[in-house]
Protein backbone atom coordinates (compact mmCIF):
# COMPACT_ATOMS: atom_id res chain seq x y z
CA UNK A 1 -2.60 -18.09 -4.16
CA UNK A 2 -6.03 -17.54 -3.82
CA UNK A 3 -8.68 -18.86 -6.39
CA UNK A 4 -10.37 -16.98 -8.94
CA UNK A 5 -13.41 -15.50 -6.66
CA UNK A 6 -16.69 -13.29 -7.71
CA UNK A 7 -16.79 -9.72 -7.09
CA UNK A 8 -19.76 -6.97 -7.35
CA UNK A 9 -19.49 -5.92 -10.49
CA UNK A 10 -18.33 -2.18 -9.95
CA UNK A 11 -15.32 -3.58 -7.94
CA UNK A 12 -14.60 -5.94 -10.83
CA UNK A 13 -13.88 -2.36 -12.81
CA UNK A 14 -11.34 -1.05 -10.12
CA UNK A 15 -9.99 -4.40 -10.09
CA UNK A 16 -9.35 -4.81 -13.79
CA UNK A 17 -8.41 -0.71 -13.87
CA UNK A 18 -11.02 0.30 -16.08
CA UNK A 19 -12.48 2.36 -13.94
CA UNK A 20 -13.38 3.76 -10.12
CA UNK A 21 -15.85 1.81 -8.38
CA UNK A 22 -17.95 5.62 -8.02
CA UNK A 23 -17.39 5.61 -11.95
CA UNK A 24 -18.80 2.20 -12.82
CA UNK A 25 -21.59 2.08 -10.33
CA UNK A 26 -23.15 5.09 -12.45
CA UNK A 27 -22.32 2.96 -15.92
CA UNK A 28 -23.96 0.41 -14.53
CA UNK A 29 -27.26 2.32 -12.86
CA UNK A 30 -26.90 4.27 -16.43
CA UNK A 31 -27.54 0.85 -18.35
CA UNK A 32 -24.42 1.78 -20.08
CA UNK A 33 -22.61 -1.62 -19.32
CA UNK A 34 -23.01 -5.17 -20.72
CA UNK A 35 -21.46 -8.66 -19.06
CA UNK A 36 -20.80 -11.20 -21.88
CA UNK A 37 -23.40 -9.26 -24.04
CA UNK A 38 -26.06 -9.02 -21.21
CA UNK A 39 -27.36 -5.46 -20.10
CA UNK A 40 -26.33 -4.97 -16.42
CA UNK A 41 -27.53 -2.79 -13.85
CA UNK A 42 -27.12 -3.79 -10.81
CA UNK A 43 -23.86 -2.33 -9.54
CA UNK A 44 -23.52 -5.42 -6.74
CA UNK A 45 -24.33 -8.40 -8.64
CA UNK A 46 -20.90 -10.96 -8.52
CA UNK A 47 -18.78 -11.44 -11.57
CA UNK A 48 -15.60 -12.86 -11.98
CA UNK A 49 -13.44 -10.20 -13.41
CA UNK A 50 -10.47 -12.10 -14.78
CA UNK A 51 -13.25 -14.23 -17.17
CA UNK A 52 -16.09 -12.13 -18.24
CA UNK A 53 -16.42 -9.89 -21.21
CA UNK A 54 -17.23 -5.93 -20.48
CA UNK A 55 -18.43 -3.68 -23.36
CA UNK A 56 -19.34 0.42 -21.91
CA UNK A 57 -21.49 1.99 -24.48
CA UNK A 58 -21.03 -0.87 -27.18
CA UNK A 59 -17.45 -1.08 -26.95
CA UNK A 60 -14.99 -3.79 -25.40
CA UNK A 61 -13.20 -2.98 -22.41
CA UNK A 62 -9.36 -3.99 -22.12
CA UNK A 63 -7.48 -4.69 -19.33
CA UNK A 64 -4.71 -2.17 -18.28
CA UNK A 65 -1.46 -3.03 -18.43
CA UNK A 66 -0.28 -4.79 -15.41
CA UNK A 67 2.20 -1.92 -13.08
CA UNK A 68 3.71 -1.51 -9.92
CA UNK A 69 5.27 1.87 -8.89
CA UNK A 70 8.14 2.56 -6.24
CA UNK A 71 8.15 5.94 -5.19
CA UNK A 72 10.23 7.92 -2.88
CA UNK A 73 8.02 9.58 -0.73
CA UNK A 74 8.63 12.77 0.82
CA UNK A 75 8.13 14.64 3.89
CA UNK A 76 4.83 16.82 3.64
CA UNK A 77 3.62 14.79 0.93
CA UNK A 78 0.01 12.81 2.16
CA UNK A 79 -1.08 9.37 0.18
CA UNK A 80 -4.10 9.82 -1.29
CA UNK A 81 -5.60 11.37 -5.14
CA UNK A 82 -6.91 14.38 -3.68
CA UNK A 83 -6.72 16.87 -0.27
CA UNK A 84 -9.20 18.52 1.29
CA UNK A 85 -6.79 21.08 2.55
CA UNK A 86 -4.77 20.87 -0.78
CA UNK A 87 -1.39 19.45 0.33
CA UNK A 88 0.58 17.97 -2.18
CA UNK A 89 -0.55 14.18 -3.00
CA UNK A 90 1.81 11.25 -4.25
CA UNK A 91 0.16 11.64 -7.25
CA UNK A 92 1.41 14.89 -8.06
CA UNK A 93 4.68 13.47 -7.95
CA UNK A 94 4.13 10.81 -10.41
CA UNK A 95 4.86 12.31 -14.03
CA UNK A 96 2.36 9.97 -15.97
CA UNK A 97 0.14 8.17 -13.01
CA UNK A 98 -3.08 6.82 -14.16
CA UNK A 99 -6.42 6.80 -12.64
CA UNK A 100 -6.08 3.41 -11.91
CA UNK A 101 -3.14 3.50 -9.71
CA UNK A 102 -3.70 3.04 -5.61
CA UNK A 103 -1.45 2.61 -2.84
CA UNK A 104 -0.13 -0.74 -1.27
CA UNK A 105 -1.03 0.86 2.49
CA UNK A 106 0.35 4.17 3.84
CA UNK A 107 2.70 6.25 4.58
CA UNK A 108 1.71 9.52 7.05
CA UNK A 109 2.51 12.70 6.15
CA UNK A 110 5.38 13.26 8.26
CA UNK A 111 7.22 9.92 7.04
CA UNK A 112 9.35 9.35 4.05
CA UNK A 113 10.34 6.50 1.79
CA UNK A 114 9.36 3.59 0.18
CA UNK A 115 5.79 3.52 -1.00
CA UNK A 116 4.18 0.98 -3.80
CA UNK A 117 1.39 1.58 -6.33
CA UNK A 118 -0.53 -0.48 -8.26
CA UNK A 119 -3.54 -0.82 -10.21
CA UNK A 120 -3.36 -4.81 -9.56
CA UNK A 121 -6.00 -5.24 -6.37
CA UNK A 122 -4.63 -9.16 -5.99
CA UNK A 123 -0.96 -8.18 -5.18
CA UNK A 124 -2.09 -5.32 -3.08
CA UNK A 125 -4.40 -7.13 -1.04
CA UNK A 126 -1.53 -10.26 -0.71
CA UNK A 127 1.20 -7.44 0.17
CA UNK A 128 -0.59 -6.10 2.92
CA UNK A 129 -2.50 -9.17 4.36
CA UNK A 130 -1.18 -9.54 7.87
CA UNK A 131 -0.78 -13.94 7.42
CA UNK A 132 1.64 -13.37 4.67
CA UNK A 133 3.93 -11.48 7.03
CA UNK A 134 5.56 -8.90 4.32
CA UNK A 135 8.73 -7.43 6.06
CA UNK A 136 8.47 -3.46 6.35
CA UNK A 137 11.51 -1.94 7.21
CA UNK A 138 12.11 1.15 8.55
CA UNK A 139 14.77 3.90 10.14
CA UNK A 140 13.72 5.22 13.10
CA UNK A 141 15.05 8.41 15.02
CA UNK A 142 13.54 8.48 18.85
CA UNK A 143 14.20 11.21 21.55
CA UNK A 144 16.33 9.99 24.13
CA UNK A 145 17.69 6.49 24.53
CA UNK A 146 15.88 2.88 24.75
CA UNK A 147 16.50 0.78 27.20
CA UNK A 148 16.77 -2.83 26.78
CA UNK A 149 13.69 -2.98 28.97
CA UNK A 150 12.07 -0.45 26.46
CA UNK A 151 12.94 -2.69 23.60
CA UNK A 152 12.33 -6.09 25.49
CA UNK A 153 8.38 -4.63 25.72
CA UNK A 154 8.36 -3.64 21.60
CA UNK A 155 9.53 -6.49 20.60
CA UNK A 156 6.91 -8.31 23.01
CA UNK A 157 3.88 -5.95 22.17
CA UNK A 158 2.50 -3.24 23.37
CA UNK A 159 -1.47 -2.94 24.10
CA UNK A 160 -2.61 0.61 22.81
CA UNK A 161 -6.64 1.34 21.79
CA UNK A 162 -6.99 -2.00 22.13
CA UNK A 163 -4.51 -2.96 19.39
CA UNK A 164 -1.45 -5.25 19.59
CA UNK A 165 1.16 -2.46 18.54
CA UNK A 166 4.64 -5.03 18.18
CA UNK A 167 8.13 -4.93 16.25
CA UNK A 168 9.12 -8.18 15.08
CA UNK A 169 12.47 -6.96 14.77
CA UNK A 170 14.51 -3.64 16.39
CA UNK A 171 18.20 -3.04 16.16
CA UNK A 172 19.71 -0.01 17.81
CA UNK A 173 22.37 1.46 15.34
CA UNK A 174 23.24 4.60 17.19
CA UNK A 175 22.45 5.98 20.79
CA UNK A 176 22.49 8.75 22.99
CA UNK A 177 20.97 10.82 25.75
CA UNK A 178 19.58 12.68 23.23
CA UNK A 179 18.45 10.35 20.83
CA UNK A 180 18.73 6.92 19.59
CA UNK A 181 18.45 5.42 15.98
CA UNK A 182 17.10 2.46 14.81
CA UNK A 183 15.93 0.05 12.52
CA UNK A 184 12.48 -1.80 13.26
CA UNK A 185 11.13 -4.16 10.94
CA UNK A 186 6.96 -4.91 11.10
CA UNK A 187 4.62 -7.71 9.44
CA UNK A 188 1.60 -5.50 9.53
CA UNK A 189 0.77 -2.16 8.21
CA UNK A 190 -1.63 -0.89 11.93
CA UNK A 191 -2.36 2.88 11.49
CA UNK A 192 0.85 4.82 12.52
CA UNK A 193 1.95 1.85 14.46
CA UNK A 194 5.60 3.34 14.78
CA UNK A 195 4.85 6.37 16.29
CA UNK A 196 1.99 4.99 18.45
CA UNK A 197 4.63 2.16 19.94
CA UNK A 198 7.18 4.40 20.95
CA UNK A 199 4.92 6.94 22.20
CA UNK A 200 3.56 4.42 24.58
CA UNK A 201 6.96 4.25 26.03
CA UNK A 202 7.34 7.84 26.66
CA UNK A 203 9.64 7.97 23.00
CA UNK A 204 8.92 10.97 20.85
CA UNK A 205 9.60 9.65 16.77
CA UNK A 206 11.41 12.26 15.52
CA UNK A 207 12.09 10.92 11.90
CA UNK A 208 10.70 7.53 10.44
CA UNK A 209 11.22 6.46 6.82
CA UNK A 210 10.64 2.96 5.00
CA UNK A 211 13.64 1.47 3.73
CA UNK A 212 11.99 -1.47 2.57
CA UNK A 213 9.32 -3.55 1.60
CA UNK A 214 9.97 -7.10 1.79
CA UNK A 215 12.57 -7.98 -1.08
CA UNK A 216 12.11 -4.22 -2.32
CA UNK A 217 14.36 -1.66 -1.53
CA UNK A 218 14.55 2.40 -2.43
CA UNK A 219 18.35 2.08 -3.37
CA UNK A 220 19.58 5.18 -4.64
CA UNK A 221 15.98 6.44 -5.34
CA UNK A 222 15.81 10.17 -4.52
CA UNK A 223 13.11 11.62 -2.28
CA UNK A 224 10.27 12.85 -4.82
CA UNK A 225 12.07 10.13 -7.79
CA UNK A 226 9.77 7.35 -8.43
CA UNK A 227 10.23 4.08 -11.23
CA UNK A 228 8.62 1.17 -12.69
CA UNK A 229 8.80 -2.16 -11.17
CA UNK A 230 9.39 -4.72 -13.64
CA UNK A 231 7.07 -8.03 -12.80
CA UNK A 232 10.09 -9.96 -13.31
CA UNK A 233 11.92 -8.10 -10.35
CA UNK A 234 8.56 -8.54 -8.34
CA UNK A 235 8.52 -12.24 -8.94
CA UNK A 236 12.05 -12.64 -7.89
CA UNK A 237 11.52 -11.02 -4.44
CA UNK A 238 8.14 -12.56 -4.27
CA UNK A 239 8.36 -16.11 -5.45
CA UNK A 240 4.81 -16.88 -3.55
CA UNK A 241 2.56 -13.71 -4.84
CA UNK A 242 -0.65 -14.23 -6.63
CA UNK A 243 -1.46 -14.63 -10.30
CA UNK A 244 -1.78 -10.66 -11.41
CA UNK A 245 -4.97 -9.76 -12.13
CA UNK A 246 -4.39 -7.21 -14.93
């Protein structure tokens, strides 16, 4: 677990969910904010959230209460608040999300499955921190068939862009000439590492979804359906995760 630290003071909003860090830095520059009864406005000077007392315009500031979300995600469906091109966002498939909520990494477009969100920065910095080795696991449908050579080099790593693109795990379920699917399992969350691995190997990914993270699984979660993670299910499947921080 990592000690309490000190944070700019606009982060300390997003980290507490009060706030954006875009909101809060014009609070602060506003003169609108106080820190244990002291004007602030310097956006960047360190605080430790999980102590200190924030008042916006004369009144207290609560914490949020603490939540983690499992969703289903979609096909066609991109993570983030807002498009440019206005797809359809994970938000819009959350029936009460608040501002506060972010996602623990992401999913592309084209993939489906398990996706967590949180408005707790600790756990979603732990969960995706490559040296605490989170088990992702996914179902993957390739054109054509792997080789054992094929899988021999995946499971060894792959150099791509300069990145080490590897699968710490890969079972072959089904195979064919045509295609072959299979479950891979990752530690770390590299930008479309999947896709990027196989391609490398001349594999087209045809389907990918995320059948689990770590000790969370979808279950009989429908694409689009989403629920609440209680903290006592979290703690069971993550005996080791930090103190929350809302």
């Amino acid at each position: 677990m990592k000690p309490l630290g000190r944070v700019p003071l606009e982060r300390a909003f997003s980290k507490l969910g009060l706030g954006s860090r875009t909101q809060a830095r014009e609070w602060i520059t506003a003169g609108r904010v106080r820190v244990d009864g002291k004007k602030i406005t310097d956006p960047l000077a360190l605080v430790t959230p999980e102590t200190i007392r924030l008042e916006l315009d004369g009144q207290t500031l609560g914490k949020t209460a603490w939540r983690l979300v499992m969703l289903n995600k979609p096909r066609g469906v991109v993570t983030t608040r807002s498009d440019e091109k206005d797809r359809p966002t994970v938000f819009s498939l959350l029936p009460d999300a608040d501002s506060y909520l972010h996602p623990v990494g992401r999913l592309d477009m084209a993939t489906t499955g398990l996706l967590l969100l949180t408005n707790d920065t600790r756990l979603s910095d732990w969960l995706t921190d490559p040296k605490n080795k989170i088990i992702r696991v996914y179902l993957v449908t390739i054109k054509g068939k792997l080789t054992s050579d094929d899988g021999t080099r995946l499971q060894k790593g792959i150099e791509e862009d300069g990145e080490l693109l590897k699968a710490d795990r890969l079972t072959i379920r089904k195979e064919s000439n045509r295609e072959s699917h299979l479950t891979v399992e990752l530690t770390e969350g590299k930008n479309r590492e999947i896709r990027r691995m196989f391609a490398a190997i001349a594999h087209e990914v045809t389907a990918l979804k995320r059948a689990a993270f770590g000790g969370l699984q979808l279950g009989d979660l429908k694409p689009g359906e989403c629920r609440d993670v209680p903290l006592k299910e979290l703690t069971a499947v993550f005996p080791k995760m930090p103190k929350r921080s809302v």
